[in-house]
Protein backbone atom coordinates (compact mmCIF):
# COMPACT_ATOMS: atom_id res chain seq x y z
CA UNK A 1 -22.36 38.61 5.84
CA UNK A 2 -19.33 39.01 3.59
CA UNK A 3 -21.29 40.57 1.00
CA UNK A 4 -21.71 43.30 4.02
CA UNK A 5 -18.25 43.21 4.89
CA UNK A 6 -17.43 43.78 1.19
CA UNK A 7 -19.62 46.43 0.88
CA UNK A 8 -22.09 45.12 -0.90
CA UNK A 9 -25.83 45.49 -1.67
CA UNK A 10 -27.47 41.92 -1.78
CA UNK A 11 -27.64 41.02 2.21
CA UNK A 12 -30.60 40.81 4.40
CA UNK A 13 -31.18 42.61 7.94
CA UNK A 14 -30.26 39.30 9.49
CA UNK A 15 -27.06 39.02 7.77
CA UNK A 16 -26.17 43.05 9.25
CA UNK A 17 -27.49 41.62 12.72
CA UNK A 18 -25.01 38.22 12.26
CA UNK A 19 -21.99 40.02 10.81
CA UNK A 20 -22.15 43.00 13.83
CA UNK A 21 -22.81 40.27 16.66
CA UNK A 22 -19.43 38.30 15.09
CA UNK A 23 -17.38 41.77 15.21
CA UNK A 24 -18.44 42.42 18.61
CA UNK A 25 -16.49 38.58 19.90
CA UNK A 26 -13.77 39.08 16.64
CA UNK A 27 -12.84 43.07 15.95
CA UNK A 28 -13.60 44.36 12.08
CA UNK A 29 -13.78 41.41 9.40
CA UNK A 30 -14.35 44.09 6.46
CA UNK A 31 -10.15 44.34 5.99
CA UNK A 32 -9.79 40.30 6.65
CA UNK A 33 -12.64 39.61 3.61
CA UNK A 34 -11.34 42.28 1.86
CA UNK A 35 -7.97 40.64 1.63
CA UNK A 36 -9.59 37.36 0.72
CA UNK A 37 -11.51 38.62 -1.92
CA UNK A 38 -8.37 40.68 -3.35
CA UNK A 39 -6.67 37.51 -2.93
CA UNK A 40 -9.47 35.70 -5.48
CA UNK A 41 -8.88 38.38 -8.08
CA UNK A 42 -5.59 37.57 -8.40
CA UNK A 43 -5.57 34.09 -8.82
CA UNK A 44 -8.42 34.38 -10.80
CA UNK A 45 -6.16 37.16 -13.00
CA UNK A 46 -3.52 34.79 -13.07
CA UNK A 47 -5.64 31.91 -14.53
CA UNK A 48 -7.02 33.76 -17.14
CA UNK A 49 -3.88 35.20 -18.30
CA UNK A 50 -2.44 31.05 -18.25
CA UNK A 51 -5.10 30.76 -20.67
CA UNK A 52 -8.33 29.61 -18.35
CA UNK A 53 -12.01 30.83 -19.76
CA UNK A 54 -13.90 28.72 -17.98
CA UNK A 55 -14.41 28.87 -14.21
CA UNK A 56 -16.37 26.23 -11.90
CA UNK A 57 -16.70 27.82 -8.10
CA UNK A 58 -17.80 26.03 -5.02
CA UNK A 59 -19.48 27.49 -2.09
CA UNK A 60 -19.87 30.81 -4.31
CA UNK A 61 -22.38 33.25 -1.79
CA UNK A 62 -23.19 35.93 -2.98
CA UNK A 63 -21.84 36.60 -6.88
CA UNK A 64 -20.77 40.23 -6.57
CA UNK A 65 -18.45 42.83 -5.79
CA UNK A 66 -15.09 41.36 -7.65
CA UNK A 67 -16.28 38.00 -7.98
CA UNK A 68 -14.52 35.55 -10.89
CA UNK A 69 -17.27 36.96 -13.56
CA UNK A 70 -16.58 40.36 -12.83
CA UNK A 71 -12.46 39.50 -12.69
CA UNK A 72 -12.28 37.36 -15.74
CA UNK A 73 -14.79 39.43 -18.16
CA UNK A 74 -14.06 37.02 -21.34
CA UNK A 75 -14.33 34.10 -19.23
CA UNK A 76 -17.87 31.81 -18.42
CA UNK A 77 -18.08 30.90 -15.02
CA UNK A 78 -20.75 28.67 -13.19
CA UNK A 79 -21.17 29.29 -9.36
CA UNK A 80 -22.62 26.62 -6.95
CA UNK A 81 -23.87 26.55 -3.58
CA UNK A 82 -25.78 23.95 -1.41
CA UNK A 83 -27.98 26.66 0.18
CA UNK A 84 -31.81 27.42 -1.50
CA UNK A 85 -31.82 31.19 -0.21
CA UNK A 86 -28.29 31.91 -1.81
CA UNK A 87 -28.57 30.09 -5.29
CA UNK A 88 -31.80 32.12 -5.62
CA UNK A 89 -30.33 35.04 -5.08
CA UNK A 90 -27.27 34.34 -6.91
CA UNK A 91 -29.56 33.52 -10.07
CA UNK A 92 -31.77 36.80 -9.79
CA UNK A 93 -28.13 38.89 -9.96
CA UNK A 94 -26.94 36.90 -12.86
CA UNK A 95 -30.37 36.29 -14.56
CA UNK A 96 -29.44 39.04 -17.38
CA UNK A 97 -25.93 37.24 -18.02
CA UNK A 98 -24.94 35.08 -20.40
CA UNK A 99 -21.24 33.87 -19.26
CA UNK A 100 -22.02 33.55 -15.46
CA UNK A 101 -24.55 30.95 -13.92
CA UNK A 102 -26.02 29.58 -10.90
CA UNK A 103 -26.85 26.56 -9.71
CA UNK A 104 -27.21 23.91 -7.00
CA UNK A 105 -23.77 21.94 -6.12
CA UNK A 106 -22.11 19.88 -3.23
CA UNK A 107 -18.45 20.71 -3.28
CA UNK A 108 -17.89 17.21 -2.05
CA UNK A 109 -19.93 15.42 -5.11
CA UNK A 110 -19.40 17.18 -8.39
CA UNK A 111 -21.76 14.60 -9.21
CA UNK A 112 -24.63 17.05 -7.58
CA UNK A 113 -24.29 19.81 -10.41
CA UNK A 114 -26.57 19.93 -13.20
CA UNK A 115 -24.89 18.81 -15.93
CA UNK A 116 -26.52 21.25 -18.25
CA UNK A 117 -24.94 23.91 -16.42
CA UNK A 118 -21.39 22.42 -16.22
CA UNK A 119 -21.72 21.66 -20.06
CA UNK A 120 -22.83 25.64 -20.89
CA UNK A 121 -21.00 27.52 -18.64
CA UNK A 122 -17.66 25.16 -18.22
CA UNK A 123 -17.55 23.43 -21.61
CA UNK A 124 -14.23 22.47 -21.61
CA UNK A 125 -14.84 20.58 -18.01
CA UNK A 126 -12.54 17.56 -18.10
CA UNK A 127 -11.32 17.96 -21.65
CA UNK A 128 -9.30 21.03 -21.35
CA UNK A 129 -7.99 23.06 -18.78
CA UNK A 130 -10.51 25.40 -16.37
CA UNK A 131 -10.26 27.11 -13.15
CA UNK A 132 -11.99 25.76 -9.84
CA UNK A 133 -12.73 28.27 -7.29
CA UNK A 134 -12.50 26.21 -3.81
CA UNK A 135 -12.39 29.47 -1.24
CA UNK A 136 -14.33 29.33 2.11
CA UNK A 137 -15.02 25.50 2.03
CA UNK A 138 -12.23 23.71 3.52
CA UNK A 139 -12.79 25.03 7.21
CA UNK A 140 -15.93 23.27 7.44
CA UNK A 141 -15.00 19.99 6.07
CA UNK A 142 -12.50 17.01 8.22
CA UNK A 143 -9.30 16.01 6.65
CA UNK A 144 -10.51 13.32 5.16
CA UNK A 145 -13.54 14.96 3.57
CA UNK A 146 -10.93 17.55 2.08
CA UNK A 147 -8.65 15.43 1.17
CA UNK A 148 -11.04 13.24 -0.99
CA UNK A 149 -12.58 16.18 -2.50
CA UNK A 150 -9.83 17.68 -3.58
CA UNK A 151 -8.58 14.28 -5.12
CA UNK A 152 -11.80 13.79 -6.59
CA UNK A 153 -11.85 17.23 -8.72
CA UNK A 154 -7.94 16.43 -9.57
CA UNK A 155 -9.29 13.14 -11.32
CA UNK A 156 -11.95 14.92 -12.59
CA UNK A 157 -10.56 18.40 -13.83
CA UNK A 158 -8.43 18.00 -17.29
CA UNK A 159 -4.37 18.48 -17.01
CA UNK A 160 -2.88 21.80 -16.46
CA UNK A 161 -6.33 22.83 -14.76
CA UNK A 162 -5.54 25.38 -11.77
CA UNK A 163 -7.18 25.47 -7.80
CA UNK A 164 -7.31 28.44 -5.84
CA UNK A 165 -8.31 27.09 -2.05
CA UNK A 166 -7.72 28.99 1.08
CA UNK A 167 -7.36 27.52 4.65
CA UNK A 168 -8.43 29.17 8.01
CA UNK A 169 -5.54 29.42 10.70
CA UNK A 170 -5.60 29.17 14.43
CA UNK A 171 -5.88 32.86 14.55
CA UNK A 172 -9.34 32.80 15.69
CA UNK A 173 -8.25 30.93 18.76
CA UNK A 174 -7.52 34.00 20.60
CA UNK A 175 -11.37 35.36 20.22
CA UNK A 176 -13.06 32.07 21.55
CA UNK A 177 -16.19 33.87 21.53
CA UNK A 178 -16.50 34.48 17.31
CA UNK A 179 -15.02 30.52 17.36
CA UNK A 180 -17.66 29.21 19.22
CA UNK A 181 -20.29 31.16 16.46
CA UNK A 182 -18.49 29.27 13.64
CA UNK A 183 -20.10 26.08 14.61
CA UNK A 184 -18.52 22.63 15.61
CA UNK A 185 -17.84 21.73 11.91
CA UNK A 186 -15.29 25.06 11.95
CA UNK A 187 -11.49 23.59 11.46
CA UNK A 188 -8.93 25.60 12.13
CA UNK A 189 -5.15 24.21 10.92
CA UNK A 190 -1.99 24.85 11.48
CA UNK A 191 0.10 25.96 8.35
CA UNK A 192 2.56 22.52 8.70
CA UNK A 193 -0.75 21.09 7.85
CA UNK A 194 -2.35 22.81 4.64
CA UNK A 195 0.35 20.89 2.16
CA UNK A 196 -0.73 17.63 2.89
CA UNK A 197 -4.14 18.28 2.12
CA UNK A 198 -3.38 19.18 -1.48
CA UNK A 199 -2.95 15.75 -2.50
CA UNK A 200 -1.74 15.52 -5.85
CA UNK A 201 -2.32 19.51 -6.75
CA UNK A 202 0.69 21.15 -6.60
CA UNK A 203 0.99 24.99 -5.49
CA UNK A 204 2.53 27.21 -7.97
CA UNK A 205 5.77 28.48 -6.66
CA UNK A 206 4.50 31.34 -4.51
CA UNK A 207 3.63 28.75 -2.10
CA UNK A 208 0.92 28.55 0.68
CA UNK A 209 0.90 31.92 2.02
CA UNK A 210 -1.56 34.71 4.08
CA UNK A 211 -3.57 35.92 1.51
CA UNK A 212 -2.41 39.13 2.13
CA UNK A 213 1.06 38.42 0.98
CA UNK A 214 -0.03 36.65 -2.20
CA UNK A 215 1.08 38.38 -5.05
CA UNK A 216 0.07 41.67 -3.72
CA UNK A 217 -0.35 44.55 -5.72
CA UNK A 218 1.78 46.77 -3.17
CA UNK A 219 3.38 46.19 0.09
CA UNK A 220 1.10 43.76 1.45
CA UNK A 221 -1.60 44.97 3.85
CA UNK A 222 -1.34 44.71 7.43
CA UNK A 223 -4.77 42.23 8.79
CA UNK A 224 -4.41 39.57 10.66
CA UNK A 225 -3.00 36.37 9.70
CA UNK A 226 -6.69 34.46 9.07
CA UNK A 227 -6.40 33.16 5.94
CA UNK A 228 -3.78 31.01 3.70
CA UNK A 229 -4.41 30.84 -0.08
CA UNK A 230 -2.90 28.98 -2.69
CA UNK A 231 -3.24 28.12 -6.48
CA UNK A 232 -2.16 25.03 -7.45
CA UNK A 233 -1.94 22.76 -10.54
CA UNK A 234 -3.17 19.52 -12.27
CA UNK A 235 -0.19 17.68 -13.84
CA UNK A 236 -0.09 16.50 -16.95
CA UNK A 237 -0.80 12.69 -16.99
């Protein structure tokens, strides 16, 4: 569906069926995603230009149209997924690549990916500084789920690693239709409570802000308020 909304070329029929049916109960989602994907190139800009080459994304979709490979072109990234259809997919787009992979992972047990994978396409995982790509995940998991996740990939990421992670809003409140498609796992928070989450990562200094309004390029664009995103930091031990 966001591939769609992105304009992209790797969706099925059922995804254009899914992502119309949602607009009907929400309004247009292709400036929302657009916004959150413009909000991923620049923190993945920003963590490449801090030094980052290697990238380790959870929950990746569909790996196209200004995903991290295509932002950080000297980097190697490896993109994980829990869902068969998608990492197939995912590996047929990257199958001619050499610094971008694909492969099965649980964002809540790093322990799931192949450690082949983590070795080749994040080398310097837990020795040196990388990037972890955390965007579209935290909705669906409870605090504590999130909470220990995130504290498990601090204690697992080396020092002066770097997080991007966004956080869904009570903005889709007022369409209770498109909520009640999201699911009963969907979370929405309030922003008083994305901090705490965080655990030991701590957000650079632009804060947790609408992705819109992160480091934009321009005056920031007008969407609604849907998304929060943040990049934080591992401290040194």
């Amino acid at each position: 569906m966001i591939d769609f909304w992105l304009g992209g070329q790797h969706h099925f029929p059922v995804d254009v069926a899914a992502a119309n049916a949602f607009e009907q109960a929400y309004g247009p989602c292709a400036p929302v995603f657009g916004e959150l994907r413009a909000f991923l190139g620049r923190a993945v800009r920003e963590m490449a230009e801090q030094g980052v080459d290697g990238f380790l994304v959870f929950g990746a979709g569909v790996p196209t149209m200004g995903n991290v490979h295509e932002v950080a072109t000297e980097a190697t990234v490896l993109y994980t997924d829990v869902d068969p259809v998608t990492i197939r997919l995912g590996q047929s787009i990257l199958a001619g690549s050499d610094r971008a992979g694909y492969g099965f992972g649980d964002a809540t047990d790093i322990g799931t990916i192949d450690p082949a994978q983590l070795h080749r396409f994040v080398p310097g995982w837990g020795r040196r500084p990388v990037g972890v790509v955390f965007l579209g995940l935290a909705a669906f998991l409870d605090d504590a789920t999130l909470t220990r996740t995130l504290d498990e990939l601090y204690a697992a990421a080396a020092p002066g690693s770097l997080l991007a992670v966004d956080f869904d809003t009570e903005e889709l409140a007022c369409h209770p239709q498109a909520l009640a498609m999201m699911g009963p796992q969907f979370r929405m928070r309030p922003p008083a409570a994305f901090a705490p989450l965080l655990g030991r990562w701590a957000p650079t200094a632009d804060g947790i802000v609408p992705v819109a309004e992160w480091r934009p390029d321009g005056p920031p664009a007008r969407v609604p308020d849907a998304f929060h995103g943040v990049l934080a930091t591992r401290a040194e031990d």
